[in-house]
PDB file of N, CA and C in Angstrom:
ATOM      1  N   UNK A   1       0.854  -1.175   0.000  1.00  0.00           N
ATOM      2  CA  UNK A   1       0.000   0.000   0.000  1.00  0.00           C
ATOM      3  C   UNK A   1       0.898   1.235   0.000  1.00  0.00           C
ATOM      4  N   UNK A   2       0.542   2.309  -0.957  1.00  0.00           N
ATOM      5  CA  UNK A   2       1.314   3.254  -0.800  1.00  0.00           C
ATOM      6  C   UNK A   2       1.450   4.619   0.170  1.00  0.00           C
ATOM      7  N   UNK A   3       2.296   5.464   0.099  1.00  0.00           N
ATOM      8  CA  UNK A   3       1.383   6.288   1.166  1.00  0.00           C
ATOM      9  C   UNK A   3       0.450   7.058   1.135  1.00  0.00           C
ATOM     10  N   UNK A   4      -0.186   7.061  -0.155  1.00  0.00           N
ATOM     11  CA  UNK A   4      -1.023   8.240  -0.719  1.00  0.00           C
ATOM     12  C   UNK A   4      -2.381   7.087   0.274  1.00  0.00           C
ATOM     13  N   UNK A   5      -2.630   6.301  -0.012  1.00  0.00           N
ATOM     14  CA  UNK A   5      -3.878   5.241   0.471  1.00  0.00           C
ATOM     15  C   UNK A   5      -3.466   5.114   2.051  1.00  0.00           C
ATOM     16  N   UNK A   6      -2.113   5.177   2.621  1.00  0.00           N
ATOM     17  CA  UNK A   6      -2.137   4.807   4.201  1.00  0.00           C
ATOM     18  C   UNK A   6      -2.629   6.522   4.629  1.00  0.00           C
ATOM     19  N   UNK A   7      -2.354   7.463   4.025  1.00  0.00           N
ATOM     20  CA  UNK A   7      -2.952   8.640   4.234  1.00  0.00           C
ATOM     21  C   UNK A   7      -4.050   8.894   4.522  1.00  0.00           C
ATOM     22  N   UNK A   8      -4.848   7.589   3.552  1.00  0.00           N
ATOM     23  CA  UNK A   8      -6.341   8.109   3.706  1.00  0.00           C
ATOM     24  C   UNK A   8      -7.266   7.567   4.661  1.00  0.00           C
ATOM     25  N   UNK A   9      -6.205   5.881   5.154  1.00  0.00           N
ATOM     26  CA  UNK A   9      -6.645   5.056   6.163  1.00  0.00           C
ATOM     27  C   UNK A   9      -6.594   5.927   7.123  1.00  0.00           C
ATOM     28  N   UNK A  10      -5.603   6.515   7.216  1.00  0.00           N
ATOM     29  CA  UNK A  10      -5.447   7.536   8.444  1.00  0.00           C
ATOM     30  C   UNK A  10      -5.997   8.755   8.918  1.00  0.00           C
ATOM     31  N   UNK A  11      -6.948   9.560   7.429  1.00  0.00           N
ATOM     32  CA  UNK A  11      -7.467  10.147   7.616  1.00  0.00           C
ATOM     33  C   UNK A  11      -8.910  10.003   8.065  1.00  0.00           C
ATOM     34  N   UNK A  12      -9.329   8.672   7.460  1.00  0.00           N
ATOM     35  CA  UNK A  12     -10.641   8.485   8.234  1.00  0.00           C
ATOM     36  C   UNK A  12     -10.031   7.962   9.625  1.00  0.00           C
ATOM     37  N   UNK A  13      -9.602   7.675  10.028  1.00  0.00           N
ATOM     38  CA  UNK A  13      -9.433   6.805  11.300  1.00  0.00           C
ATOM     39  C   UNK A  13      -9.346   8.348  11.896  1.00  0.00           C
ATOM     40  N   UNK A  14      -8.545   9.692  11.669  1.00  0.00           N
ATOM     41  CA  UNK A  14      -8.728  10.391  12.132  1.00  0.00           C
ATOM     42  C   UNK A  14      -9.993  11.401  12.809  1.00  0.00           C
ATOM     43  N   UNK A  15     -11.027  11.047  11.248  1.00  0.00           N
ATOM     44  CA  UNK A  15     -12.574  11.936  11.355  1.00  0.00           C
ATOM     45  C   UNK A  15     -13.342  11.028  12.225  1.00  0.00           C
ATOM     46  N   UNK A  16     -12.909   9.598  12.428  1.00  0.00           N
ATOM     47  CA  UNK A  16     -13.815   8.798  13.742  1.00  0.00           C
ATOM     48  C   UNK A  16     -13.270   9.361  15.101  1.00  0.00           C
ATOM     49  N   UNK A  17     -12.142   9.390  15.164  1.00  0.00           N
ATOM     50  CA  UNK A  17     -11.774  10.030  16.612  1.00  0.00           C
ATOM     51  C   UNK A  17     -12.778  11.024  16.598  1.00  0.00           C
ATOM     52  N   UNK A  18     -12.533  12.276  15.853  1.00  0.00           N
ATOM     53  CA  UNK A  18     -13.433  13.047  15.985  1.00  0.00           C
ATOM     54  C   UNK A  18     -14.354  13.085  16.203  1.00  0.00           C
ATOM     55  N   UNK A  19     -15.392  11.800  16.089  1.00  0.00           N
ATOM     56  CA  UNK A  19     -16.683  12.193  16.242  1.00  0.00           C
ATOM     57  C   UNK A  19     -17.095  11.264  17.626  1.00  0.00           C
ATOM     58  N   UNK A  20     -15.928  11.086  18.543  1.00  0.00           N
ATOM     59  CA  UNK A  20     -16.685  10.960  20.026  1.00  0.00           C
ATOM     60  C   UNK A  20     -17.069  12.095  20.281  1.00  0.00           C
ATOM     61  N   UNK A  21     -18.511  11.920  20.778  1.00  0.00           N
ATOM     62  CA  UNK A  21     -19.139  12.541  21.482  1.00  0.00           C
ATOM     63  C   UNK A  21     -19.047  13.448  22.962  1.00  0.00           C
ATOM     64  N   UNK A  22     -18.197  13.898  23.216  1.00  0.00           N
ATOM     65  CA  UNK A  22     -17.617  14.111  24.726  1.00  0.00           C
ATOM     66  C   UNK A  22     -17.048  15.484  24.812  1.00  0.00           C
ATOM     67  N   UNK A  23     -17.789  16.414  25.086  1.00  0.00           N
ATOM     68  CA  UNK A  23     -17.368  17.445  25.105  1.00  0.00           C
ATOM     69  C   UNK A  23     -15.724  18.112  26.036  1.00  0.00           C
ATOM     70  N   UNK A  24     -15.543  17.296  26.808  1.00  0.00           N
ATOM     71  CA  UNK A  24     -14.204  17.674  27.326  1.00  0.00           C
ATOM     72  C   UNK A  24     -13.277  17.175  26.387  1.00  0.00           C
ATOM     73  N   UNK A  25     -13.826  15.809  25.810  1.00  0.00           N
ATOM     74  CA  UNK A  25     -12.539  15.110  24.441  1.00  0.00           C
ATOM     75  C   UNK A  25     -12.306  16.742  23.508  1.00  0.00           C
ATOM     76  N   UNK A  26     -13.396  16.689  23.154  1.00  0.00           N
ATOM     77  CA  UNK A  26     -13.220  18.005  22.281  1.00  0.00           C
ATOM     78  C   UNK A  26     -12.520  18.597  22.303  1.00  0.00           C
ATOM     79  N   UNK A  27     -12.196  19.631  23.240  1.00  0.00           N
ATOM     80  CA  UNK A  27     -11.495  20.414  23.853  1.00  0.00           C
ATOM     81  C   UNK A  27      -9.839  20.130  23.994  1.00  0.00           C
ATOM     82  N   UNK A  28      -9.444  18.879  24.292  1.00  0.00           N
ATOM     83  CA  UNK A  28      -8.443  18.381  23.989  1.00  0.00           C
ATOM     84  C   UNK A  28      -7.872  17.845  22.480  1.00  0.00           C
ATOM     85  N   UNK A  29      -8.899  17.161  21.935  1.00  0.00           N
ATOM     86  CA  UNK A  29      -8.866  16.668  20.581  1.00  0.00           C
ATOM     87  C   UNK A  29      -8.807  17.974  19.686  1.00  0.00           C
ATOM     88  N   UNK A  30      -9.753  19.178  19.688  1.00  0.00           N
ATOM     89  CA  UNK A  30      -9.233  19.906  18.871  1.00  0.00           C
ATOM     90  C   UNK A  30      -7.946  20.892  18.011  1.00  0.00           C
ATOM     91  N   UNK A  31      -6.873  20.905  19.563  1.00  0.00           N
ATOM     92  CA  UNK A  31      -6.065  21.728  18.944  1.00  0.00           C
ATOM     93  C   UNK A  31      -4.746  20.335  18.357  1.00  0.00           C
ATOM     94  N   UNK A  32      -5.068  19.241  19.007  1.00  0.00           N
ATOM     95  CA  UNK A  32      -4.211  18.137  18.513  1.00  0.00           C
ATOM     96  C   UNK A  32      -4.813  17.911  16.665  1.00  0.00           C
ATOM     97  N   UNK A  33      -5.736  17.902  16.803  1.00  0.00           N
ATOM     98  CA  UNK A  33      -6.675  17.573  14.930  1.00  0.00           C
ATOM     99  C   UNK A  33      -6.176  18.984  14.029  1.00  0.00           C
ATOM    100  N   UNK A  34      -6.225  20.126  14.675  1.00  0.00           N
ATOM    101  CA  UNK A  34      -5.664  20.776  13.731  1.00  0.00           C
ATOM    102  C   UNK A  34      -3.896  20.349  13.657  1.00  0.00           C
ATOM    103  N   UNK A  35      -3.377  20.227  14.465  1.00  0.00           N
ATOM    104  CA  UNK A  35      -1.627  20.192  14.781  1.00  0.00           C
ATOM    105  C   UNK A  35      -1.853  19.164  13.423  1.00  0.00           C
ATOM    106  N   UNK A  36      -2.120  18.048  13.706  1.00  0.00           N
ATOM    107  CA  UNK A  36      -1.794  17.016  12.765  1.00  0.00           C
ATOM    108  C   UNK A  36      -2.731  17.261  11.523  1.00  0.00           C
ATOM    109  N   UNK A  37      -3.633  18.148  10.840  1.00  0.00           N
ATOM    110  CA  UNK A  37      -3.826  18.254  10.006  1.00  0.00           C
ATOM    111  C   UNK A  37      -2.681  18.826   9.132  1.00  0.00           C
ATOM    112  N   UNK A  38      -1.673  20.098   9.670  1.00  0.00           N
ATOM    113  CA  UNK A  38      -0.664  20.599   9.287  1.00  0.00           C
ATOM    114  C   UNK A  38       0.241  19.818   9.406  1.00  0.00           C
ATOM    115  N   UNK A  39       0.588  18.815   9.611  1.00  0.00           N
ATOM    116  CA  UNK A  39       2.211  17.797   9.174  1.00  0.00           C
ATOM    117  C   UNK A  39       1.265  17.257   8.363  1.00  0.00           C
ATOM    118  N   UNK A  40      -0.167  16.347   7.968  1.00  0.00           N
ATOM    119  CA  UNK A  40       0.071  15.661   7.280  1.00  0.00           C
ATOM    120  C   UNK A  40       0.039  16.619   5.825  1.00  0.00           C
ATOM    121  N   UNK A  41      -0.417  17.694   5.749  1.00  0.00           N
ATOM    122  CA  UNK A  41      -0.897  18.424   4.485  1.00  0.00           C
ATOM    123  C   UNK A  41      -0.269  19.421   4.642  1.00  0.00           C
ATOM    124  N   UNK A  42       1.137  19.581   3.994  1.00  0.00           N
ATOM    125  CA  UNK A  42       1.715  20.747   4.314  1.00  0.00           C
ATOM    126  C   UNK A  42       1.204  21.713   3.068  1.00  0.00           C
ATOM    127  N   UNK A  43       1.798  23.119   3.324  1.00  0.00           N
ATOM    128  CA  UNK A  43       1.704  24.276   2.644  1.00  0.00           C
ATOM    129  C   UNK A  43       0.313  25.253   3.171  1.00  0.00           C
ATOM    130  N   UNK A  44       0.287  25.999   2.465  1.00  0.00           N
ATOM    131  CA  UNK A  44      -0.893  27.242   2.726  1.00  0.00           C
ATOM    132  C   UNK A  44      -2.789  26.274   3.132  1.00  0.00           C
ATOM    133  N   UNK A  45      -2.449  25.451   2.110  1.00  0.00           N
ATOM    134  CA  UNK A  45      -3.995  24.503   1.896  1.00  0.00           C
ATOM    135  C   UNK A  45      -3.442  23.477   3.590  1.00  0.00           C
ATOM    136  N   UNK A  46      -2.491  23.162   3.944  1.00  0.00           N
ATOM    137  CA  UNK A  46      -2.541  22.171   4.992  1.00  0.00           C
ATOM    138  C   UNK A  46      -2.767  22.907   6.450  1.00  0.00           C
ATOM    139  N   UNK A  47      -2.473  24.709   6.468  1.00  0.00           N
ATOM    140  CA  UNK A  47      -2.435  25.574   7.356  1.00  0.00           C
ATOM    141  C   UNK A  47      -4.202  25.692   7.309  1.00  0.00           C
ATOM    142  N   UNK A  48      -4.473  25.973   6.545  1.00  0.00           N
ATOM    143  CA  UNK A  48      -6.060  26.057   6.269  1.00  0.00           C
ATOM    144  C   UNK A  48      -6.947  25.510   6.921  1.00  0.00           C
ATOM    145  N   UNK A  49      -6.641  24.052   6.400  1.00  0.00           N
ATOM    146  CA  UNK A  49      -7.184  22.991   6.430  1.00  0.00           C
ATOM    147  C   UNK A  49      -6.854  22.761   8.493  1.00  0.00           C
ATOM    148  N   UNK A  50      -5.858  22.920   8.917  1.00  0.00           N
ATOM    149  CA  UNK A  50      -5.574  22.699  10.241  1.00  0.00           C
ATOM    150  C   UNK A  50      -6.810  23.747  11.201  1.00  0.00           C
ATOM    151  N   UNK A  51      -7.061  25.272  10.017  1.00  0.00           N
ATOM    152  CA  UNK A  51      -7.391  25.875  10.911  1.00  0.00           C
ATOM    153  C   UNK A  51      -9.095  25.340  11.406  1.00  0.00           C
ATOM    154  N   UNK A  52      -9.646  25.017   9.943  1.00  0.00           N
ATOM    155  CA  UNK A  52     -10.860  24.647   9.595  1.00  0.00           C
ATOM    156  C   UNK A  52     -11.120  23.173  10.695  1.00  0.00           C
ATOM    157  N   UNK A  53     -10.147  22.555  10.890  1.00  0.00           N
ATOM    158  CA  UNK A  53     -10.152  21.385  11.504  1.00  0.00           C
ATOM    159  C   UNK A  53     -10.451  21.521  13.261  1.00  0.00           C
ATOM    160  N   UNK A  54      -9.730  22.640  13.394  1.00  0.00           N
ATOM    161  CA  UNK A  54      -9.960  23.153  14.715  1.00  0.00           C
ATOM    162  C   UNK A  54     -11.324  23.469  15.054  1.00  0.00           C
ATOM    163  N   UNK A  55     -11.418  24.826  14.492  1.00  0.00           N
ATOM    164  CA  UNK A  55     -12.865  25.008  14.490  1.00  0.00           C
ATOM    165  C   UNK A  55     -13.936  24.135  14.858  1.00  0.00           C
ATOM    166  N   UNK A  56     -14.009  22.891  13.611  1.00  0.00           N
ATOM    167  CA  UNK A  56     -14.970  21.787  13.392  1.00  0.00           C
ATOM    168  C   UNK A  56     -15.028  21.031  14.677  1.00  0.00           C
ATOM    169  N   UNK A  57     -13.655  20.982  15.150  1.00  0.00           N
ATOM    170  CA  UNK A  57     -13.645  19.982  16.632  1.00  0.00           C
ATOM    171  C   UNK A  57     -13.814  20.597  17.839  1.00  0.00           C
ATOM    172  N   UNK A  58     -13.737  22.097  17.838  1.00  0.00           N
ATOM    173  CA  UNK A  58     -14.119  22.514  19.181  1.00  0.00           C
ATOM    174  C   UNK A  58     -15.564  22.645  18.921  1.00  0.00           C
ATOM    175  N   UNK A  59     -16.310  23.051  18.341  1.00  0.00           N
ATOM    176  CA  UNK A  59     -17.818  23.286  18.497  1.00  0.00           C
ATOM    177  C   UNK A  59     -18.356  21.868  19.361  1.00  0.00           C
ATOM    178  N   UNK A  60     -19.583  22.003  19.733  1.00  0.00           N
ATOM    179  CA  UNK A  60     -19.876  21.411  20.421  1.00  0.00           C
ATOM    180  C   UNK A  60     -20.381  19.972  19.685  1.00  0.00           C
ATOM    181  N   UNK A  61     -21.005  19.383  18.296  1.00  0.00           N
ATOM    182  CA  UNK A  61     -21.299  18.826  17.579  1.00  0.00           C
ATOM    183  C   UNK A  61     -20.427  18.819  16.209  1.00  0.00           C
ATOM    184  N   UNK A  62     -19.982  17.471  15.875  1.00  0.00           N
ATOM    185  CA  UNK A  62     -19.275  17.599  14.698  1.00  0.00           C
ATOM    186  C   UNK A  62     -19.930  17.288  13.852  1.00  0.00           C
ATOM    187  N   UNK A  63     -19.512  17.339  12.269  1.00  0.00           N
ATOM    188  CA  UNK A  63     -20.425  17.389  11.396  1.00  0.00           C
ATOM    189  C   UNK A  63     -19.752  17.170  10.005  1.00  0.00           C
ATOM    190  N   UNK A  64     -18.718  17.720  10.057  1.00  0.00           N
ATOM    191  CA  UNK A  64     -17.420  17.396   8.615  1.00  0.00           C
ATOM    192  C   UNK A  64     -16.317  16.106   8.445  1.00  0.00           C
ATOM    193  N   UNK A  65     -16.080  14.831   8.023  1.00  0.00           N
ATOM    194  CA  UNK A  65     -14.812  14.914   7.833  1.00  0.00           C
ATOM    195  C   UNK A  65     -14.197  15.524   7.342  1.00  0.00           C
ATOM    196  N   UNK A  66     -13.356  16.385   8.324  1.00  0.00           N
ATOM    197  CA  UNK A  66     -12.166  17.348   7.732  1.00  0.00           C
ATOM    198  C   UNK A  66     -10.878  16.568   6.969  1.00  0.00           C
ATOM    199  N   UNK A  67     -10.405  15.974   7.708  1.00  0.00           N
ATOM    200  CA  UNK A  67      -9.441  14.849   7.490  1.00  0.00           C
ATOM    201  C   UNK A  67      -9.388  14.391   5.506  1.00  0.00           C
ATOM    202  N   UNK A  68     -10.494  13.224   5.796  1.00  0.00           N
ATOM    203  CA  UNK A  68     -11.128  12.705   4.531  1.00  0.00           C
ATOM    204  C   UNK A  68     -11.327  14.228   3.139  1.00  0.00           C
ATOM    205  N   UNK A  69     -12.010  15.014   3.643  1.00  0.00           N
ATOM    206  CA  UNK A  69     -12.134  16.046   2.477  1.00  0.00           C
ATOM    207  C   UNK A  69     -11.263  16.361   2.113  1.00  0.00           C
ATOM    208  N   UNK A  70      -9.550  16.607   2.998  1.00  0.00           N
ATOM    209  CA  UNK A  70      -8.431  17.431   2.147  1.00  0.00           C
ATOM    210  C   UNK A  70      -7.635  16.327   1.798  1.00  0.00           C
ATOM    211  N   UNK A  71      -7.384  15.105   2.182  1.00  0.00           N
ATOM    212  CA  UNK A  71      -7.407  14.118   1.715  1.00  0.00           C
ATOM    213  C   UNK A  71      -7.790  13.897   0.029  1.00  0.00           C
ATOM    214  N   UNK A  72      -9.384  14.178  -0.060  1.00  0.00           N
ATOM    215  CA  UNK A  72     -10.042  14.117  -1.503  1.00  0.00           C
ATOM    216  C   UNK A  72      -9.661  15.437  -2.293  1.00  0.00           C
ATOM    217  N   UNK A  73      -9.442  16.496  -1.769  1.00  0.00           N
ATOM    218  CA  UNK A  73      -8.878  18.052  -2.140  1.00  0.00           C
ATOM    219  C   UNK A  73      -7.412  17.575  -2.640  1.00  0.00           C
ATOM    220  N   UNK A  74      -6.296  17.397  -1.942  1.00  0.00           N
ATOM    221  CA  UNK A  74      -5.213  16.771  -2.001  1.00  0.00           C
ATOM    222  C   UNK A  74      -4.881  15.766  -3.222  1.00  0.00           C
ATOM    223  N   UNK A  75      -5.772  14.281  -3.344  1.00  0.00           N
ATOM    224  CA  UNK A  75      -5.159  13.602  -4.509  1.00  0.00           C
ATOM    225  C   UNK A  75      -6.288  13.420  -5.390  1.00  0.00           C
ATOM    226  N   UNK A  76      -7.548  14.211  -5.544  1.00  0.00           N
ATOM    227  CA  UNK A  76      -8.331  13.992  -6.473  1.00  0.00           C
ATOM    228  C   UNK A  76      -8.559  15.462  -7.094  1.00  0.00           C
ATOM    229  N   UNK A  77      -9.134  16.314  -6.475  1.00  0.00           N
ATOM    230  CA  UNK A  77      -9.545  17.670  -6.731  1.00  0.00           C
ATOM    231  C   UNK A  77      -8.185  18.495  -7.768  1.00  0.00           C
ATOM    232  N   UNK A  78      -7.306  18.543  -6.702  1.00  0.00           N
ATOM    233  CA  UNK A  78      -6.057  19.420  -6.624  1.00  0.00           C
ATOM    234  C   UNK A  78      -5.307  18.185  -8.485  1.00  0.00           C
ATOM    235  N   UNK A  79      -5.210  17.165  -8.560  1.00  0.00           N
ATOM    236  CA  UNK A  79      -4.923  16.921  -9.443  1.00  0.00           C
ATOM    237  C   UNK A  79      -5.426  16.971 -10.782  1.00  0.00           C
ATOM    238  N   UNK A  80      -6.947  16.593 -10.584  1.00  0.00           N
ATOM    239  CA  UNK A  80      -7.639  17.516 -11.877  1.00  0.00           C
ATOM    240  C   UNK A  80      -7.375  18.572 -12.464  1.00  0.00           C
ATOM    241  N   UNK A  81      -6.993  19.295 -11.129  1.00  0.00           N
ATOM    242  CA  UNK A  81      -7.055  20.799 -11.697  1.00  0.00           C
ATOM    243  C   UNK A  81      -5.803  20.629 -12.377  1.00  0.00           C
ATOM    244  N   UNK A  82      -5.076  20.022 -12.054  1.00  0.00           N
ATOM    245  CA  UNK A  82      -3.163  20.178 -12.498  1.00  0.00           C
ATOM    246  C   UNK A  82      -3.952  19.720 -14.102  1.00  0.00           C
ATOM    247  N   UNK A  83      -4.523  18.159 -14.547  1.00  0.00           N
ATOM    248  CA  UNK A  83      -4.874  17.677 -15.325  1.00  0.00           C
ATOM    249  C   UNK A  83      -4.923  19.116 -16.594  1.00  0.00           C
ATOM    250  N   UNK A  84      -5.988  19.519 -16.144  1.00  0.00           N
ATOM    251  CA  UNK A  84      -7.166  20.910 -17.044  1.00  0.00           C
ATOM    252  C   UNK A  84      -5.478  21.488 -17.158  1.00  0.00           C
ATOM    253  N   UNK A  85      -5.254  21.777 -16.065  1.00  0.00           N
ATOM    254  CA  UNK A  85      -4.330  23.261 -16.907  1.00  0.00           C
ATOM    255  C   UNK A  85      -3.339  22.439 -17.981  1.00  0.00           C
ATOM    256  N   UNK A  86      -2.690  22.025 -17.424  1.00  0.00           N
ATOM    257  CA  UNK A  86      -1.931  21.530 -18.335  1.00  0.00           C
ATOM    258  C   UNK A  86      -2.503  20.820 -19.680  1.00  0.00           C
ATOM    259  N   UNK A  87      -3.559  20.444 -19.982  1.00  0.00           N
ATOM    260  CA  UNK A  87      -4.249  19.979 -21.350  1.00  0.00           C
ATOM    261  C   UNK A  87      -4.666  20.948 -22.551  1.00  0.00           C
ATOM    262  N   UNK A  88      -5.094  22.024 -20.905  1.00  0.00           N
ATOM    263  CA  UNK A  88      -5.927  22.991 -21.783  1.00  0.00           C
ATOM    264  C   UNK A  88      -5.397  24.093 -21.705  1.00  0.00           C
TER     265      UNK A  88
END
């Protein structure tokens, strides 16, 4: 398995943490979910993405995989776009 796919094992395994229910987890879990959103997704989009991640995990109810979406932003979205420009 490569690491682009252990990335993504990891990113859902990440958006399940997230969604215990426990408002003190929260509180702890959030500024750790953003930290590690920024090593795994570096640059401007992985700072982003860390901040958005935060956010999502301190509120009181979660509702996004953050993880999983930049994940799909990262090796599906973000490469299309490379695709288009360069074709077209």
């Amino acid at each position: 398995m490569n690491n682009k796919y252990k990335k993504l094992l990891a990113s859902i395994a990440l958006d399940a943490v997230g969604l215990v229910p426990f408002l003190p987890f929260d509180l702890f879990w959030a500024p750790i979910s953003g930290y590690l959103m920024t090593k795994m997704y570096k640059g401007t989009e992985g700072k982003i993405a860390g901040i958005v991640s935060f956010v999502e995990e301190i509120l009181p109810f979660d509702f996004l995989p953050t993880f999983t979406i930049m994940w799909l932003y990262t090796y599906i979205i973000k490469k299309q776009k490379k695709e288009i420009l360069i074709e077209g």
